[in-house]
Structure formats: structure tokens, C-alpha cells
N, C-alpha and C. Protein backbone atom coordinates (compact mmCIF):
# COMPACT_ATOMS: atom_id res chain seq x y z
N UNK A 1 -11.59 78.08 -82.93
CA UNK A 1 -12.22 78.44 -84.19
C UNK A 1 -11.62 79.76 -84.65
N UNK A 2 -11.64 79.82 -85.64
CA UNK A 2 -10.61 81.22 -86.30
C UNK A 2 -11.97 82.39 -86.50
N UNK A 3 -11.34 82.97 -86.41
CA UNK A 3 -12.68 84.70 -86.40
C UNK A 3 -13.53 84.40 -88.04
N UNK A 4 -13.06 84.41 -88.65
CA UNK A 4 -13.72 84.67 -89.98
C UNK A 4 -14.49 83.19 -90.02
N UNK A 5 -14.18 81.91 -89.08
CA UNK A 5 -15.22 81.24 -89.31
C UNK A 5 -16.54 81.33 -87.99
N UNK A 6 -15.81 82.04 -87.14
CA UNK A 6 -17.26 81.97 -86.20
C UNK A 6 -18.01 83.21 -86.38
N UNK A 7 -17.48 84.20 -87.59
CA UNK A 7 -18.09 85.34 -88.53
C UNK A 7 -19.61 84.78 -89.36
N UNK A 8 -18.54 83.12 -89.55
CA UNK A 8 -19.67 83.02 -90.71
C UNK A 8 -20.74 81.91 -90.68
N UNK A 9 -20.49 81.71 -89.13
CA UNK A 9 -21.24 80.72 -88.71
C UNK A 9 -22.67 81.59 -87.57
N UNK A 10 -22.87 83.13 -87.61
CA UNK A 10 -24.12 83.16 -87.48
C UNK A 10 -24.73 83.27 -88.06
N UNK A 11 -26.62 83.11 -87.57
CA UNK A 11 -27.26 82.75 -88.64
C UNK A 11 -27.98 83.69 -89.75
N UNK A 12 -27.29 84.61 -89.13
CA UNK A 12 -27.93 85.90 -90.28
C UNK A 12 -27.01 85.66 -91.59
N UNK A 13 -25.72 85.18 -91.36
CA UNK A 13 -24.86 85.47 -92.33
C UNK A 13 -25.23 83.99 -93.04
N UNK A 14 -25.42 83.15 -92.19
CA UNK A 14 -25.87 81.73 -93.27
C UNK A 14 -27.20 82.22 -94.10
N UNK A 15 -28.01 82.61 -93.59
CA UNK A 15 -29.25 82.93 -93.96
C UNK A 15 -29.03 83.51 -95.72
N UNK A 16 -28.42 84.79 -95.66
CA UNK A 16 -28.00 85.40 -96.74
C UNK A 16 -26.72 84.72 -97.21
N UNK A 17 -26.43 84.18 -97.03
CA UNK A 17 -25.29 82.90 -98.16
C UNK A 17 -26.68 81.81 -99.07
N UNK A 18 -27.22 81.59 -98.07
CA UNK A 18 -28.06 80.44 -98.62
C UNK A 18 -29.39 81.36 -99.72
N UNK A 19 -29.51 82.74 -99.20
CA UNK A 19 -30.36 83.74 -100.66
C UNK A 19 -29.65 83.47 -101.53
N UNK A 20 -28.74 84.10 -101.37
CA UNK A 20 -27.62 84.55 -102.75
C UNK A 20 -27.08 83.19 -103.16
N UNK A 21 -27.06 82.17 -102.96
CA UNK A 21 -27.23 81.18 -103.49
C UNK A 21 -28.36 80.43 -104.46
N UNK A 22 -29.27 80.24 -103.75
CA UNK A 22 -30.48 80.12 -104.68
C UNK A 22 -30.95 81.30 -105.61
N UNK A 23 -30.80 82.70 -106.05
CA UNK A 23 -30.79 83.88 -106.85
C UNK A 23 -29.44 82.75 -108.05
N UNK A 24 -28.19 82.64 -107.88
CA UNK A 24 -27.30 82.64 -108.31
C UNK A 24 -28.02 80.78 -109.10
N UNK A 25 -28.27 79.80 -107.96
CA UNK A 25 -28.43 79.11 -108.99
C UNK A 25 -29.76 79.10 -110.00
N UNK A 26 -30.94 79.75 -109.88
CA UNK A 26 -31.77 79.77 -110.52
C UNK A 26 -31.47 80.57 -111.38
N UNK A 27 -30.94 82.01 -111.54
CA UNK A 27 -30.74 82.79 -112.90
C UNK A 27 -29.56 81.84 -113.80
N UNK A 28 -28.97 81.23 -112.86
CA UNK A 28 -28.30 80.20 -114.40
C UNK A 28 -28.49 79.14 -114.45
N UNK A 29 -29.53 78.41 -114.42
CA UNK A 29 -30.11 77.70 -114.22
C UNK A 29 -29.27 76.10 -114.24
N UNK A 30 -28.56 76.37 -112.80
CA UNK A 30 -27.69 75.43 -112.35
C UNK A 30 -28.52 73.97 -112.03
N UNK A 31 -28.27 72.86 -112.31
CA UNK A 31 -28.77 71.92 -111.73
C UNK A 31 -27.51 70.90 -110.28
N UNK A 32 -28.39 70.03 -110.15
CA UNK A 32 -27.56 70.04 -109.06
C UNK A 32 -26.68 68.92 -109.30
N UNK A 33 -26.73 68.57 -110.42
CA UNK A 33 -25.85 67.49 -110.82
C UNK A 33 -24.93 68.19 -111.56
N UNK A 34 -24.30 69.17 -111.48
CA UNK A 34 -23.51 70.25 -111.45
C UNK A 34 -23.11 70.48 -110.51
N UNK A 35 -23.41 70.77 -109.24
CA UNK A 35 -22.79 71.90 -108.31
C UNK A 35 -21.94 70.68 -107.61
N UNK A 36 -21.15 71.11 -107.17
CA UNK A 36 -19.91 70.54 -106.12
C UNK A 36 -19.44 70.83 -104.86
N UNK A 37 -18.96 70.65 -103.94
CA UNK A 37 -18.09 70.84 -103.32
C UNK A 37 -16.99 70.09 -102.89
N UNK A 38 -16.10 70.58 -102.39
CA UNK A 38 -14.59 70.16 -102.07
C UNK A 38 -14.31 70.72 -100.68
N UNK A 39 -13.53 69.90 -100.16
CA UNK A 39 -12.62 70.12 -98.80
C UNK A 39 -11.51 69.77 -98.88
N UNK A 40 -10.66 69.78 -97.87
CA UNK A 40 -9.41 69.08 -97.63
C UNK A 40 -8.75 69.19 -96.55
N UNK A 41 -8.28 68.02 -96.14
CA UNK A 41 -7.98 67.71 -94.44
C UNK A 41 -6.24 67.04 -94.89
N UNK A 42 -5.49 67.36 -93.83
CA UNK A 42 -4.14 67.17 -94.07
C UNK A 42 -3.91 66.17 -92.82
N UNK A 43 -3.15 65.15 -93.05
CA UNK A 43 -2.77 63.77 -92.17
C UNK A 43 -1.30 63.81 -91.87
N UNK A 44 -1.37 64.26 -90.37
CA UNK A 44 0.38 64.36 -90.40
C UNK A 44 0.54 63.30 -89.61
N UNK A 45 2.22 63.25 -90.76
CA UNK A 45 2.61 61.82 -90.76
C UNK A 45 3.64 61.46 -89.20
N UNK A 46 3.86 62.38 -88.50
CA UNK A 46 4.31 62.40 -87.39
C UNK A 46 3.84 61.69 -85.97
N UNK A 47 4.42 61.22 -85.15
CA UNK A 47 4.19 61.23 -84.07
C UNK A 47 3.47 59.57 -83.49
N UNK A 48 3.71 58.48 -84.28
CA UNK A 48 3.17 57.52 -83.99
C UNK A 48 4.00 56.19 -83.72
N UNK A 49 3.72 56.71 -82.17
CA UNK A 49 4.69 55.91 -81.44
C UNK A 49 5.88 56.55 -81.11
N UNK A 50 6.01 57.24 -81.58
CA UNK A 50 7.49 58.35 -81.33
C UNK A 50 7.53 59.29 -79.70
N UNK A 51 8.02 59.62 -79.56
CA UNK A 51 8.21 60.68 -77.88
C UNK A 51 7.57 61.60 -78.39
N UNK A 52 7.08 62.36 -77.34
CA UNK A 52 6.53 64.06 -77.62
C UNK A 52 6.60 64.57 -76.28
N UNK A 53 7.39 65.43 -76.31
CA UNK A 53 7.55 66.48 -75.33
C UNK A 53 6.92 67.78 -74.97
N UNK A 54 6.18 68.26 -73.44
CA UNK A 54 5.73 69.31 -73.71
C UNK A 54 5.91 70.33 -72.25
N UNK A 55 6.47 71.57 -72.90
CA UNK A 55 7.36 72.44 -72.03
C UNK A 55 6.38 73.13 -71.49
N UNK A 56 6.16 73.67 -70.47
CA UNK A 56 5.46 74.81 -69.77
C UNK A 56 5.95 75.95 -70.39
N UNK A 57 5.02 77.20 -70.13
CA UNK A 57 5.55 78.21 -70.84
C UNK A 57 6.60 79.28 -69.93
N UNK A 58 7.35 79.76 -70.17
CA UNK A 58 8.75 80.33 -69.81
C UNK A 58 7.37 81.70 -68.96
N UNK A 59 6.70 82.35 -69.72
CA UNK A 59 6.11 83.30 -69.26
C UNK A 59 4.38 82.78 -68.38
N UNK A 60 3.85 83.49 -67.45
CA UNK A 60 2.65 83.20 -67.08
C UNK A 60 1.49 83.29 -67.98
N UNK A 61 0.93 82.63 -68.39
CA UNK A 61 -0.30 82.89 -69.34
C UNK A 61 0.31 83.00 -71.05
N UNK A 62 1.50 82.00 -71.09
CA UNK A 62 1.54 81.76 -72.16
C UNK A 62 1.65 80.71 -72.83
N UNK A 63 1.36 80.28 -73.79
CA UNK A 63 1.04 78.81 -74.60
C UNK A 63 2.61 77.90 -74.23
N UNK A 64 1.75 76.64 -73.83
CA UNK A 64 2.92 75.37 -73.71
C UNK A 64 3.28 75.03 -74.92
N UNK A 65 4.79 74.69 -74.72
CA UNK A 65 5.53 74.42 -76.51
C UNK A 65 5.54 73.42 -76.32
N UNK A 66 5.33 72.25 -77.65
CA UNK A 66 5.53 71.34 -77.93
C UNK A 66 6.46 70.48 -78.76
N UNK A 67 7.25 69.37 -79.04
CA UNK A 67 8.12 69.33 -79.56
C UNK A 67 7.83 67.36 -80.02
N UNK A 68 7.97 67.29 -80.81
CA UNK A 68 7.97 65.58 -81.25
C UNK A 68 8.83 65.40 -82.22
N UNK A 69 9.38 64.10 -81.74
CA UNK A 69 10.75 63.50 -82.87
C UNK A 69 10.05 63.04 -84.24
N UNK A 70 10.55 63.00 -85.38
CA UNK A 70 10.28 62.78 -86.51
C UNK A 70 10.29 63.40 -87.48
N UNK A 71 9.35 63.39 -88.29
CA UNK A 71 9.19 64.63 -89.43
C UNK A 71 7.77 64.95 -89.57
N UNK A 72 7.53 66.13 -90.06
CA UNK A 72 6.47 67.17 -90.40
C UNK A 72 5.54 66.67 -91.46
N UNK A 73 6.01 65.57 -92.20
CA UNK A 73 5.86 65.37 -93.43
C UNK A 73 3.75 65.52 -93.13
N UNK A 74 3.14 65.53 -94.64
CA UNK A 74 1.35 65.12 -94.21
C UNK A 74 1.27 64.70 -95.61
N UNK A 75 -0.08 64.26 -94.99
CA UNK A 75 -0.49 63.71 -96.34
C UNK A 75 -1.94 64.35 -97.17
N UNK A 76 -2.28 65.07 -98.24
CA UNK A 76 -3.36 65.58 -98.06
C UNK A 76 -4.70 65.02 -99.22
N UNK A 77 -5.98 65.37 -98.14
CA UNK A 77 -6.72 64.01 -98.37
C UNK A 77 -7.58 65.01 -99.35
N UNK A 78 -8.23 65.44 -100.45
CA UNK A 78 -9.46 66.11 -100.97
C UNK A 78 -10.74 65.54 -101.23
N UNK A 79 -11.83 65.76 -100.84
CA UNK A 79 -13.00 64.98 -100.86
C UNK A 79 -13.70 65.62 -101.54
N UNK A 80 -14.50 65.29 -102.28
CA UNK A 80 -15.46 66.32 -103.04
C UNK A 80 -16.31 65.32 -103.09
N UNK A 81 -17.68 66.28 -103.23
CA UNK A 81 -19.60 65.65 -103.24
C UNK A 81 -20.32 66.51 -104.08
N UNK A 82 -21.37 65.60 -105.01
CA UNK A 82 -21.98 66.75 -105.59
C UNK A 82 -23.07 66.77 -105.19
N UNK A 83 -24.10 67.88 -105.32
CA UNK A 83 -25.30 68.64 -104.56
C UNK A 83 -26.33 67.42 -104.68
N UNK A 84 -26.33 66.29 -105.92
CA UNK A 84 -27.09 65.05 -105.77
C UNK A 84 -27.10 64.09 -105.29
N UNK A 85 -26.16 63.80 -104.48
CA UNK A 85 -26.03 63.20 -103.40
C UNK A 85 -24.42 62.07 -103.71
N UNK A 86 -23.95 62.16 -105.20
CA UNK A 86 -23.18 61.01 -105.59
C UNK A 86 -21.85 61.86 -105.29
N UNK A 87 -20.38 61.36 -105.38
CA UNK A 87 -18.92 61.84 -104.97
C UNK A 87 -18.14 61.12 -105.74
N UNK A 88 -16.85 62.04 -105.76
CA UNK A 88 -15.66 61.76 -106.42
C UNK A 88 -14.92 61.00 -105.81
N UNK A 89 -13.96 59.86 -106.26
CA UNK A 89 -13.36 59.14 -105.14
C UNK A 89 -12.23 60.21 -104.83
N UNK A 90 -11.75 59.95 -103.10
CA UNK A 90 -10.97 60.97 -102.86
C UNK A 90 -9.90 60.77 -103.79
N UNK A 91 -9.55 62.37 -103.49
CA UNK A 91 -7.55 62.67 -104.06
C UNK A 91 -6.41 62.76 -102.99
N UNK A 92 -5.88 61.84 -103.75
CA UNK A 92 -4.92 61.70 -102.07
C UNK A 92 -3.26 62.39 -102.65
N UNK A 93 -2.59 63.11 -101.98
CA UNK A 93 -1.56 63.86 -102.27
C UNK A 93 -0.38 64.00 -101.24
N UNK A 94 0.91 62.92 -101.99
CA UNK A 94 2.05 62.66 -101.35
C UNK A 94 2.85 63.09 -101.22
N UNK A 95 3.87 63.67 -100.48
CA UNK A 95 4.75 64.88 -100.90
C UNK A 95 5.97 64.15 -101.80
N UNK A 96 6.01 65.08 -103.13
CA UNK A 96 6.44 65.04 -104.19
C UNK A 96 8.36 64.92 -103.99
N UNK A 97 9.30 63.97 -104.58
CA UNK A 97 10.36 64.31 -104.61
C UNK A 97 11.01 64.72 -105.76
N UNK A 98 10.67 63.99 -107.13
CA UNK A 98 10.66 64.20 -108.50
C UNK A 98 9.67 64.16 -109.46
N UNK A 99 9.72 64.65 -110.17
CA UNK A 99 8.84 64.09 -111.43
C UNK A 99 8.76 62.92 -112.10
N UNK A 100 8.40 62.34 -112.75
CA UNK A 100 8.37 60.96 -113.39
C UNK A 100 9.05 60.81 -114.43
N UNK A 101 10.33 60.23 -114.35
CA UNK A 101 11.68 60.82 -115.36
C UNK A 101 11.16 59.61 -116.47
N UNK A 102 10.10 58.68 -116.64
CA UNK A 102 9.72 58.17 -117.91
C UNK A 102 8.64 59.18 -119.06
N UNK A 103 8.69 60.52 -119.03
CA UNK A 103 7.96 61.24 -119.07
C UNK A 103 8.62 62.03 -120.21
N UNK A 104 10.38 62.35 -119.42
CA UNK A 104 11.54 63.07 -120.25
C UNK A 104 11.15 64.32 -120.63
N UNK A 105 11.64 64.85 -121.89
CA UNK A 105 11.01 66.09 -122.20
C UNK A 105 9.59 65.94 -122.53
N UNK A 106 8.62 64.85 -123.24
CA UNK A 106 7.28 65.58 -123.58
C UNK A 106 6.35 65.58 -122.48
N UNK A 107 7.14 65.65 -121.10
CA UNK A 107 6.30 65.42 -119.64
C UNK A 107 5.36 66.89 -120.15
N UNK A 108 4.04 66.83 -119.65
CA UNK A 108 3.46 68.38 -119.95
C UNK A 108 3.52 69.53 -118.74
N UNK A 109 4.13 68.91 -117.25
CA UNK A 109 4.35 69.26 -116.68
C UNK A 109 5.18 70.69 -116.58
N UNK A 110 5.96 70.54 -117.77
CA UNK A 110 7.08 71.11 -118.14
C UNK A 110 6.88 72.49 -118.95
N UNK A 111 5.73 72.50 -119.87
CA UNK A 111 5.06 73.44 -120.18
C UNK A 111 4.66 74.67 -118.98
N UNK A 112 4.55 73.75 -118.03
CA UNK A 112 3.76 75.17 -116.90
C UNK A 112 4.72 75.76 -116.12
């Protein structure tokens, strides 16, 4: 677990996330068919069925390296839910090689 999440996983600090939350949605009087959230989990495309190799470490008390044939490539998944219980269908995101050359110049892509 990384520091800033086992920071924010005691319960004093949930406690006061979850105040300042309810302050925040009642002065604007948020409903919950409004509020959202989002995640995103990455699917790597590596390693299935392929070799994977794994080295001891050169030094005592240091991390074993690992090594697998293929590519790095992932795939990334975004999920989002809103506070009423209904969701967005996921967004799924492929790694990009071009743009969509039926698009040409008035692609709007091109603007940004």
C-alpha cells in the first residue's frame, strides 16, 4: 500500500473527509443524482502464456527482478457510478497508433 493511501485510510481522516463532505454537499445543495465517481484499473496485455523469468537479487535484502517476453502494452478500463446507485457503461482505452485519417483536416482533435 503506498503511504498517502494508508494516510488516508485511518479513521480519523475518513471521519473528516466524510464532514467536509456532507458541509460541501448540503451548502450547494448537491443531489445525488449528480455526484459521481470514477476509477481506473489498467490490464496488461503481457504475459499470457509467454515465459517469465525471475532473478534473485545480486545484493542481500534486495528485490528479485523480473523479466517477461512480450510487450508492456495495457489496456485501460474507467468505471464510473453515481451516488444513486445507477453507472456509466465502462470506458475502455486502446493504445492509440493514429488518428482517424477519415476525419482529415476538420478532425477537432486538431484544434487542441
Amino acid at each position: 500500500m503506498e503511504d498517502k493511501r494508508g494516510r488516508a485510510a485511518n479513521p480519523h481522516t475518513k471521519e473528516e473527509w466524510w464532514k467536509l463532505l456532507k458541509e460541501i454537499l448540503i451548502k450547494y445543495s448537491i443531489k445525488p443524482h449528480n455526484l459521481y465517481g470514477s476509477d481506473e484499473v489498467a490490464v496488461l496485455l503481457a504475459g499470457q502464456g509467454e515465459r517469465e523469468v525471475v532473478f534473485r537479487p545480486a545484493q542481500p535484502g534486495g528485490a528479485p527482478k523480473q523479466q517477461t517476453e512480450g510487450t508492456q502494452e495495457n489496456i485501460t478500463v474507467i468505471c464510473t457510478i453515481c451516488a444513486d446507485g445507477t453507472s456509466v457503461e465502462p470506458g475502455v482505452i486502446f493504445k492509440g497508433i493514429a488518428y482517424d485519417v477519415r476525419w482529415g483536416d476538420n478532425n477537432p482533435l486538431n484544434a487542441l
